[in-house]
N, C-alpha and C. Protein backbone atom coordinates (compact mmCIF):
# COMPACT_ATOMS: atom_id res chain seq x y z
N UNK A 1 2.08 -36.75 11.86
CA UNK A 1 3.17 -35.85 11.53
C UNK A 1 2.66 -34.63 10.77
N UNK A 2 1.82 -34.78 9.75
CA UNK A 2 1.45 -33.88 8.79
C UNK A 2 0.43 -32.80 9.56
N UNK A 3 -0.02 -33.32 10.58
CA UNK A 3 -1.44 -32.48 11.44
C UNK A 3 -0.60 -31.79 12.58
N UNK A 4 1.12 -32.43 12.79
CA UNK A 4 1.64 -31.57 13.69
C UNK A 4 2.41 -30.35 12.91
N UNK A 5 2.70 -30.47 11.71
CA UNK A 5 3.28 -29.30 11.02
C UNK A 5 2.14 -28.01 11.14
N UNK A 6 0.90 -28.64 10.16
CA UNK A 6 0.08 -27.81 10.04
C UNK A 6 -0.54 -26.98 11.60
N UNK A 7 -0.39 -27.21 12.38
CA UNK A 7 -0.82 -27.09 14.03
C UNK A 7 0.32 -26.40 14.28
N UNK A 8 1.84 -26.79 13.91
CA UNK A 8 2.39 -25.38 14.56
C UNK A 8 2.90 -24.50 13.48
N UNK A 9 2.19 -24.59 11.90
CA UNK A 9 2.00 -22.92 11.63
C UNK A 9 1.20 -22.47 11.86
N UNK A 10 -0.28 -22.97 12.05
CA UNK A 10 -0.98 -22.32 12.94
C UNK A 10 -0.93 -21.11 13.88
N UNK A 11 0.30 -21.79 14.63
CA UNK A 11 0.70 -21.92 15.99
C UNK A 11 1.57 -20.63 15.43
N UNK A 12 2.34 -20.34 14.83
CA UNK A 12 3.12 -19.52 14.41
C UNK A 12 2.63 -18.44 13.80
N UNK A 13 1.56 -18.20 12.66
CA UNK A 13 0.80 -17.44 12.29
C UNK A 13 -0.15 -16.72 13.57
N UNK A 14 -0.79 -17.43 14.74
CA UNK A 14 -1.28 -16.64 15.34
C UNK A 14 0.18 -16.10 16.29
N UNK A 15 1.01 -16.85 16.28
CA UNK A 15 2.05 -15.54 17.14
C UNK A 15 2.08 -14.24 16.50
N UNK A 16 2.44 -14.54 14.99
CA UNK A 16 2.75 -13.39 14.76
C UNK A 16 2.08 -12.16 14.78
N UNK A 17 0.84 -12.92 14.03
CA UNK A 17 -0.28 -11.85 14.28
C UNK A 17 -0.51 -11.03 15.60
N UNK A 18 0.05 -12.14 16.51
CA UNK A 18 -0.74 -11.23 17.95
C UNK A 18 0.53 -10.18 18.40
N UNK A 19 1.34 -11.27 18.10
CA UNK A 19 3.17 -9.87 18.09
C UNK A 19 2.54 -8.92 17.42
N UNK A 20 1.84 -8.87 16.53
CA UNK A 20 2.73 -7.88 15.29
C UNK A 20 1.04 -6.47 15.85
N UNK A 21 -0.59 -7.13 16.53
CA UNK A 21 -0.65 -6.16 16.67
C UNK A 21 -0.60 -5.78 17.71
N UNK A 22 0.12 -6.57 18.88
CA UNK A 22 0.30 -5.40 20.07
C UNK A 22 1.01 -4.52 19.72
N UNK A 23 2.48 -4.54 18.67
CA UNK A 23 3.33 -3.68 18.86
C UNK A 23 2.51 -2.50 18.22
N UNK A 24 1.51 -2.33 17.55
CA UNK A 24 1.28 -1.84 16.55
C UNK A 24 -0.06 -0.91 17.95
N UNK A 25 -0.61 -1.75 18.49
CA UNK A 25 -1.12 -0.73 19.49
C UNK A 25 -0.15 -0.14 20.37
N UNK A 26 0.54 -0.73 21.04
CA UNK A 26 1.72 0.03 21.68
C UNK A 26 2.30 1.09 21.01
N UNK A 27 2.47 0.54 20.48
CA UNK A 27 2.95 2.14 19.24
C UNK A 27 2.12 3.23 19.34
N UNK A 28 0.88 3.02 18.93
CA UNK A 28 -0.47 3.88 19.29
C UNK A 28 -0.84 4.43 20.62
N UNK A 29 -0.15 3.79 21.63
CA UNK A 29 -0.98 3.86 22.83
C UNK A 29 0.69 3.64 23.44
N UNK A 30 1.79 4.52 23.54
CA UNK A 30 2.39 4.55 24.29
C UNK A 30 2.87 4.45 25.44
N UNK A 31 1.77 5.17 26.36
CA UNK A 31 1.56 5.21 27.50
C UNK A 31 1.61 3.47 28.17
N UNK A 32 0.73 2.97 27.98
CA UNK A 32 0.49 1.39 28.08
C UNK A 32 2.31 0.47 27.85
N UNK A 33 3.48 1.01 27.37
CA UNK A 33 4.64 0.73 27.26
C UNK A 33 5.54 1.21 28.36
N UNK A 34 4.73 2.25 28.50
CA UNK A 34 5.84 3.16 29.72
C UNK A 34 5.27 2.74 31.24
N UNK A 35 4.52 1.53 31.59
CA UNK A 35 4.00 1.62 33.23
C UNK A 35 5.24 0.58 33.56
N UNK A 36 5.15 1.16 35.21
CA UNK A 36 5.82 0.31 35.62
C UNK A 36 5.89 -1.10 35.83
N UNK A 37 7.51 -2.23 35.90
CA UNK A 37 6.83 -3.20 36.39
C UNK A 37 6.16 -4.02 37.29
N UNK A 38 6.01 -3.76 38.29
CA UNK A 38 5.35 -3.74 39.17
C UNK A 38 3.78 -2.99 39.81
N UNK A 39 3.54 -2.60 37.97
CA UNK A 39 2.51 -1.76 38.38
C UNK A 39 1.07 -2.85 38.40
N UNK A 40 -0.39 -2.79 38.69
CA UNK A 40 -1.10 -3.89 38.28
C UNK A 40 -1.79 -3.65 37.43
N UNK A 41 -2.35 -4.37 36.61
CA UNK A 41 -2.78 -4.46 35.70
C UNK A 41 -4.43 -4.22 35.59
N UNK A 42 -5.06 -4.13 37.16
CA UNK A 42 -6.20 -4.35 36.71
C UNK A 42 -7.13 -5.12 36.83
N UNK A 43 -8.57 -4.73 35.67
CA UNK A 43 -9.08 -5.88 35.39
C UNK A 43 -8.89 -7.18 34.64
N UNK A 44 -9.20 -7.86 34.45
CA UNK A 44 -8.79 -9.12 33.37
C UNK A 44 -8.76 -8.66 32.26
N UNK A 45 -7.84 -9.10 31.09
CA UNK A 45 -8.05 -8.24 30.16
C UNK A 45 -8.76 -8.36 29.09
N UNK A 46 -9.36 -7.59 28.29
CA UNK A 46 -10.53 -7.82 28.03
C UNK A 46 -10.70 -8.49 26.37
N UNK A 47 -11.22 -9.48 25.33
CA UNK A 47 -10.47 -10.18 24.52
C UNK A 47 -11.63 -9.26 23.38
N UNK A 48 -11.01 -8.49 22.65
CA UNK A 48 -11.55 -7.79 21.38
C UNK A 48 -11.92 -8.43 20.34
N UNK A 49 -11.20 -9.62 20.08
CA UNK A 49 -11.25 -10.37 18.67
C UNK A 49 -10.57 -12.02 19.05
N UNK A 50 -12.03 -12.53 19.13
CA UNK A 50 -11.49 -13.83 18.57
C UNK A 50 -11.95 -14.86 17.23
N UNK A 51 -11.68 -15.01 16.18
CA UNK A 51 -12.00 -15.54 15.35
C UNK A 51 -10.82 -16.57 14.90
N UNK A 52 -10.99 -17.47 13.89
CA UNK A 52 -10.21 -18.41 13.22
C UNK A 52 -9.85 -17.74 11.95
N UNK A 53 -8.25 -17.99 11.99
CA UNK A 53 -7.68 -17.34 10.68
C UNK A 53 -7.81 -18.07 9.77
N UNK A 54 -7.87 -17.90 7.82
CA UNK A 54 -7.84 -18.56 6.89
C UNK A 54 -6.95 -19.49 7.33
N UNK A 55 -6.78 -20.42 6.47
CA UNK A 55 -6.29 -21.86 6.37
C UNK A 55 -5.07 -21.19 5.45
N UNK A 56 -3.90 -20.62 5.83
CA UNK A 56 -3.08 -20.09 4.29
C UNK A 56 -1.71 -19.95 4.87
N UNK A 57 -0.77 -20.53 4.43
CA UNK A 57 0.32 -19.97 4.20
C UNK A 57 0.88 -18.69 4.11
N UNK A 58 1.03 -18.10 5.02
CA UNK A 58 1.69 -16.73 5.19
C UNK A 58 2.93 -16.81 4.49
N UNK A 59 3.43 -17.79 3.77
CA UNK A 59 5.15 -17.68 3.19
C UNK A 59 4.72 -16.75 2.09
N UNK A 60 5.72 -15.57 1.68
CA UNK A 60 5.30 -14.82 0.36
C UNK A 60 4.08 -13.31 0.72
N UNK A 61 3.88 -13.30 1.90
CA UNK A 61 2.47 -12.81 2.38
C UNK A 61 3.17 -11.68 3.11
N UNK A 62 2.81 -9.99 3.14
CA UNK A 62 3.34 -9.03 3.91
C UNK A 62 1.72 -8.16 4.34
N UNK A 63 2.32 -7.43 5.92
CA UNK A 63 0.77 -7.07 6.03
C UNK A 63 1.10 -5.45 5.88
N UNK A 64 0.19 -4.71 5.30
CA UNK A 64 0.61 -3.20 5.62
C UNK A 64 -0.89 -3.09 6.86
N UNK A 65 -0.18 -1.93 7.61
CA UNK A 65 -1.32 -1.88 8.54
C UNK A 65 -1.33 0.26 7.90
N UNK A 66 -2.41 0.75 8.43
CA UNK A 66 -2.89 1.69 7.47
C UNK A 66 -3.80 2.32 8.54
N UNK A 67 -3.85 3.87 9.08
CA UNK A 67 -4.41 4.38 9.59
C UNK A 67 -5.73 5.33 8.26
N UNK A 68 -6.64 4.78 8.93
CA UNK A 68 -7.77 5.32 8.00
C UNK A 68 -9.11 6.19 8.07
N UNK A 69 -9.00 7.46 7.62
CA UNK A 69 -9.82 8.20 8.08
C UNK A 69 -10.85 8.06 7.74
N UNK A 70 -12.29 8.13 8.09
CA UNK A 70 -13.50 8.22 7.31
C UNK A 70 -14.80 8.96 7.55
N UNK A 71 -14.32 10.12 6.82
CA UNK A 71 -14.73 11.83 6.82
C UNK A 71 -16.35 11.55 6.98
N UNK A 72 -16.83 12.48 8.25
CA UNK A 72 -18.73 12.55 8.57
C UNK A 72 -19.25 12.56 6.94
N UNK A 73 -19.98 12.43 6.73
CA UNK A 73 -20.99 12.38 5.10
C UNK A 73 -20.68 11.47 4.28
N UNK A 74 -18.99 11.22 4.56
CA UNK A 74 -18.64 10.81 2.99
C UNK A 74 -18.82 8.94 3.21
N UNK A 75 -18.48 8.47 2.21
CA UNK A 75 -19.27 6.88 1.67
C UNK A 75 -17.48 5.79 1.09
N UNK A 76 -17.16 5.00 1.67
CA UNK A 76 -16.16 4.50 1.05
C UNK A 76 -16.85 3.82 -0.25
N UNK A 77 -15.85 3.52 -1.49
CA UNK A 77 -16.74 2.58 -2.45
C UNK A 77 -16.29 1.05 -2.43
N UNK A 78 -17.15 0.93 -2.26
CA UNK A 78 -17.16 -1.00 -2.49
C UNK A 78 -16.03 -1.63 -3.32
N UNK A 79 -15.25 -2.96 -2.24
CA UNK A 79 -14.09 -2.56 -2.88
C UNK A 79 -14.00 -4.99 -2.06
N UNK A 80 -13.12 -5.21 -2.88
CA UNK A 80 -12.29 -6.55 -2.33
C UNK A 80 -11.11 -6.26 -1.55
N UNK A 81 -10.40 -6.83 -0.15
CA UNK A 81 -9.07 -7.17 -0.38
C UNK A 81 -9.41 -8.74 -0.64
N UNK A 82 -8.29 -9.13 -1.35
CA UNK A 82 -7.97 -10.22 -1.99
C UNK A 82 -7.38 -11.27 -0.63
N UNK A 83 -6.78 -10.64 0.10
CA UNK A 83 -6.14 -11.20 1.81
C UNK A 83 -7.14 -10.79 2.76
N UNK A 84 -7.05 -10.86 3.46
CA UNK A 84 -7.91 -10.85 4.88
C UNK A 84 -7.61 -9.50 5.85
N UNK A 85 -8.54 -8.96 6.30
CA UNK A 85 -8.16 -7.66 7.49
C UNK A 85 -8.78 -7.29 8.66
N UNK A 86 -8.39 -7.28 9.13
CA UNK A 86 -8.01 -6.77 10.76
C UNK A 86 -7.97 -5.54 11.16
N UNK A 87 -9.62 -4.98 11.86
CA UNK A 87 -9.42 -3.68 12.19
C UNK A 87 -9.21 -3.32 13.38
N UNK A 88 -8.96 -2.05 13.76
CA UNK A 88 -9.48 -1.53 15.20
C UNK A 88 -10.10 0.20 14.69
N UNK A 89 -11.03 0.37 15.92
CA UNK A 89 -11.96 1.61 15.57
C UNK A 89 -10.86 2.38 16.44
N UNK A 90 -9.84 3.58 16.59
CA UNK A 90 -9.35 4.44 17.02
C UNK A 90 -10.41 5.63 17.75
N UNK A 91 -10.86 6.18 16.78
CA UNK A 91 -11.67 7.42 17.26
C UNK A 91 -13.38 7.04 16.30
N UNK A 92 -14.54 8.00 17.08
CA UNK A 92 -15.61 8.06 16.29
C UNK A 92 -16.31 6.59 16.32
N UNK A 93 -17.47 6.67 15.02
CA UNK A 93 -18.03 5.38 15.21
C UNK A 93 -18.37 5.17 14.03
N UNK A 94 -17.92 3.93 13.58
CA UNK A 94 -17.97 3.13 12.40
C UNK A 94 -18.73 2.69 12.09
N UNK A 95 -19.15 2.63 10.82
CA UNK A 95 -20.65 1.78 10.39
C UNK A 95 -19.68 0.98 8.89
N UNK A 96 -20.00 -0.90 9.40
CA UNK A 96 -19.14 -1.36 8.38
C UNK A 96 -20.32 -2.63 7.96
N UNK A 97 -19.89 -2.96 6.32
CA UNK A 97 -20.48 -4.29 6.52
C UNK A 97 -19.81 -4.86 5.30
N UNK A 98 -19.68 -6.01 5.44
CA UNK A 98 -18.95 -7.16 4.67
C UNK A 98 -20.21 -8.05 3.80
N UNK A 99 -20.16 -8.25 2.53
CA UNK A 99 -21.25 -8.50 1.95
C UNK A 99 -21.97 -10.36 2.66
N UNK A 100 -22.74 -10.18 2.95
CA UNK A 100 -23.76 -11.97 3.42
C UNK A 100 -23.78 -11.46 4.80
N UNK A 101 -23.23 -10.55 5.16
CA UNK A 101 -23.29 -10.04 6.93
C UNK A 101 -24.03 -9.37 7.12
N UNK A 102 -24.60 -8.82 8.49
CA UNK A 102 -25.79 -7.74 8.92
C UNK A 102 -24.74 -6.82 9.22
N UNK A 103 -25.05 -5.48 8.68
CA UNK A 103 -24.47 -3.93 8.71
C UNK A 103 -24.30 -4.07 10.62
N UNK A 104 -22.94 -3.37 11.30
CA UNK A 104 -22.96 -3.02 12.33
C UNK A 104 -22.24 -1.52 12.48
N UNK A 105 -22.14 -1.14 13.60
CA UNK A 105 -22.18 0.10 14.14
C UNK A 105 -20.91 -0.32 14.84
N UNK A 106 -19.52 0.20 14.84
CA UNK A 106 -18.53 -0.41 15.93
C UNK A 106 -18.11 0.72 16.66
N UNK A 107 -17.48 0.91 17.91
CA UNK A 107 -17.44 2.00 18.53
C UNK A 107 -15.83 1.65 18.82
N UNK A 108 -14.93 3.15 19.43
CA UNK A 108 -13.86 3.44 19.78
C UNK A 108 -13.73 1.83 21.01
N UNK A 109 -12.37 1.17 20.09
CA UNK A 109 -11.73 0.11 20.75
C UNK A 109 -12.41 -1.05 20.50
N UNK A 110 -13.36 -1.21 19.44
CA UNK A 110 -14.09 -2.48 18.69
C UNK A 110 -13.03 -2.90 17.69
N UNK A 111 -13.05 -3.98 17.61
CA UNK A 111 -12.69 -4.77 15.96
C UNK A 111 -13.32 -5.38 15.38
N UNK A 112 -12.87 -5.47 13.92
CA UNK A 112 -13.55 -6.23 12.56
C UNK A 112 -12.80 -7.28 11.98
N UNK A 113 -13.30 -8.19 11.48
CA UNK A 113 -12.39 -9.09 10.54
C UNK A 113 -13.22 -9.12 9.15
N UNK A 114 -12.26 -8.74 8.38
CA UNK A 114 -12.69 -9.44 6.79
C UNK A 114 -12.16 -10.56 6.68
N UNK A 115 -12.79 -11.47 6.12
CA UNK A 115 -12.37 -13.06 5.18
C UNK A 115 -11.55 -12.90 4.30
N UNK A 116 -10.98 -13.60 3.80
CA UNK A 116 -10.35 -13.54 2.23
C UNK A 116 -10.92 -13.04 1.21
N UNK A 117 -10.99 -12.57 0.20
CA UNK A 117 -11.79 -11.96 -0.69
C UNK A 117 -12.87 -11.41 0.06
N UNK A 118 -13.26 -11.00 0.53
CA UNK A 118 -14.60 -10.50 1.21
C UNK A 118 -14.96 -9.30 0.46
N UNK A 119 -16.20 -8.84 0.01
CA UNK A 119 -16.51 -7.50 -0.19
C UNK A 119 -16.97 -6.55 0.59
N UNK A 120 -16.65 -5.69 1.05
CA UNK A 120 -16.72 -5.00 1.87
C UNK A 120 -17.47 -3.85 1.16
N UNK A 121 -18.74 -3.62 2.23
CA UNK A 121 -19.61 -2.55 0.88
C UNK A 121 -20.00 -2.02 1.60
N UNK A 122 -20.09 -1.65 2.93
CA UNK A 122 -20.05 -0.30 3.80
C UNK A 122 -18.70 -0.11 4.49
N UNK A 123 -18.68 1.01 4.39
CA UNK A 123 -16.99 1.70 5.45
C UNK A 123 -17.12 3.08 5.32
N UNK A 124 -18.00 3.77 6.37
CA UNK A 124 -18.23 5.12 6.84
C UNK A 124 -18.60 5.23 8.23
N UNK A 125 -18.22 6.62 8.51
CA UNK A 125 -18.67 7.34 9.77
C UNK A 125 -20.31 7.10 10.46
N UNK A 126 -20.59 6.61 11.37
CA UNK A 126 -21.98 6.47 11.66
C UNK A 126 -22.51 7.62 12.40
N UNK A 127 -21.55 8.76 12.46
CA UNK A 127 -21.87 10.28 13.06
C UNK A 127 -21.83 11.30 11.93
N UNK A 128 -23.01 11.48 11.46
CA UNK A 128 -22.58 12.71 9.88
C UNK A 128 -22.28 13.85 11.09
N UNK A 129 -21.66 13.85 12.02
CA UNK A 129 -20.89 15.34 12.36
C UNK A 129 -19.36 14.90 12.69
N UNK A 130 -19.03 13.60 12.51
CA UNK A 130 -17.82 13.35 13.26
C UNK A 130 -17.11 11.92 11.95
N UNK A 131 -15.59 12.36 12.09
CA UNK A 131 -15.02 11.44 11.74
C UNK A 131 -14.67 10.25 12.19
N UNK A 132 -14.61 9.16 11.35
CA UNK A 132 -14.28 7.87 12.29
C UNK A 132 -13.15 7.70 11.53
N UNK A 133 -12.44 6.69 12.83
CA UNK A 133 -10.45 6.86 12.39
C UNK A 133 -10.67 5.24 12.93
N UNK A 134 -9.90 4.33 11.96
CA UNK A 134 -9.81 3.33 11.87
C UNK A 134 -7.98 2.51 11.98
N UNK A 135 -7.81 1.94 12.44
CA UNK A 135 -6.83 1.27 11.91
C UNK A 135 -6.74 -0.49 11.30
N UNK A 136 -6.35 -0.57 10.31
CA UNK A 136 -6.43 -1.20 9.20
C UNK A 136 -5.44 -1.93 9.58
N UNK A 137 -5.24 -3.28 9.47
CA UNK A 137 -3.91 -3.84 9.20
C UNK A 137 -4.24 -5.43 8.14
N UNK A 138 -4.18 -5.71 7.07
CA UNK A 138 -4.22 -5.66 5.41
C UNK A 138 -3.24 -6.87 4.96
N UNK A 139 -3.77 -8.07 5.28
CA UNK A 139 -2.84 -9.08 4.87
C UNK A 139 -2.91 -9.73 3.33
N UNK A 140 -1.93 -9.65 2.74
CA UNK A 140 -1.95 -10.09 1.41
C UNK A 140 -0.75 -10.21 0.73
N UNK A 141 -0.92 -11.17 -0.49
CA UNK A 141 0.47 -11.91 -0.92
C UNK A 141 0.93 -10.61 -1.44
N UNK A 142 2.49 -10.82 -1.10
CA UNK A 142 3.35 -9.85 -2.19
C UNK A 142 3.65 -9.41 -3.50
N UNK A 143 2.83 -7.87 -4.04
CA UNK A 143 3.06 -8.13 -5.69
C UNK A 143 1.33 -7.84 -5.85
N UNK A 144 0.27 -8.73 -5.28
CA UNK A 144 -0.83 -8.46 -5.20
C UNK A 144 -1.04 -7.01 -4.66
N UNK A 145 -2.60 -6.72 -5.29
CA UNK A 145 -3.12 -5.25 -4.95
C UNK A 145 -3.99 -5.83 -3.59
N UNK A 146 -3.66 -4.42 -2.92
CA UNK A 146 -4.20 -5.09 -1.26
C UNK A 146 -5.89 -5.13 -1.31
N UNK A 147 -6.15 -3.83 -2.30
CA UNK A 147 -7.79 -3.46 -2.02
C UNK A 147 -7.97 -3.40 -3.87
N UNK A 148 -9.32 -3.95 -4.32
CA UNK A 148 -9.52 -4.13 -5.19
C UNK A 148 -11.41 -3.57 -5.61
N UNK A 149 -11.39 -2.66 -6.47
CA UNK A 149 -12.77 -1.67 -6.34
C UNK A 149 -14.00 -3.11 -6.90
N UNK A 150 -14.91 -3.16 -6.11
CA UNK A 150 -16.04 -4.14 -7.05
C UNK A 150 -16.42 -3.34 -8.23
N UNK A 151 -16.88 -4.47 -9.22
CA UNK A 151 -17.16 -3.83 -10.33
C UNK A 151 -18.16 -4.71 -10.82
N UNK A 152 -18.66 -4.28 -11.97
CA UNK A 152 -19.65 -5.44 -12.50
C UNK A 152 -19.61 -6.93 -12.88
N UNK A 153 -18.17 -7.19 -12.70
CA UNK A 153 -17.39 -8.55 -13.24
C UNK A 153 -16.91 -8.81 -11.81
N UNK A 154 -16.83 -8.05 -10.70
CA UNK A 154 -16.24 -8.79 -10.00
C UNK A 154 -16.97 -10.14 -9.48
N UNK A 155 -16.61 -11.05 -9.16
CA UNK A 155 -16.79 -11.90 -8.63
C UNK A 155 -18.06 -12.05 -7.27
């Protein structure tokens, strides 16, 4: 009984998530809303992100999702979210890395996942002539600060 609760919030947490970012590309990508039905689809479609979500209770939990620019030269500073996040690369090319991970390079229509607390200690442009445009979407309890700067005490 107890392994079927936990299995369909599971089950419920990845709906939402996957509801919440198609609409959120659809939104972005309009076009992809407006084909017909009968139009085809294509190739198979192609799977950007698969990973296993924290073990957590989404009750109390809101996500902001956050379009994010990150200007050629400039350096984000090293920072926690306290919740977990979910990117996609929009435009340009990203150079990200999450601290115990190897630095990568992500390109237009890649995604990222942060862990829970994760430190995140690269988030810049990997073109010093070009901006990279990110979209962010930022899960964390309500009341909590979403992004939190490392510091010498942090954790």
């Amino acid at each position: 009984m107890v392994n079927e609760i936990v299995a369909g919030k599971r089950n419920e947490r990845r709906v939402f998530l996957e509801t919440a970012l198609a609409g959120l590309l659809l939104s972005r990508f309009p076009f992809a809303a407006a084909a017909k039905p009968d139009a085809k689809l294509g190739d198979t479609p192609q799977r950007l992100l698969d990973r296993d979500l924290p073990g957590v209770s989404l009750d109390g939990w809101h996500v902001v999702a956050s379009r994010l620019v990150f200007r050629a030269g400039a350096k984000s500073h090293p920072h926690i979210h306290p919740g977990f996040v979910i990117g996609y690369v929009i435009d340009g090319d990203f150079r990200f890395q999450v601290a115990g991970q190897p630095e990568a390079v992500l390109h237009v229509g890649e995604m990222f996942f942060e862990p829970l607390g994760a430190h995140h200690v690269v988030g810049e442009s990997a073109n010093p002539a070009k901006d990279a445009i990110v979209l962010a979407l930022v899960f964390g309890k309500k009341g909590d600060p979403l992004t939190v700067p490392i510091t010498s005490e942090s954790p």
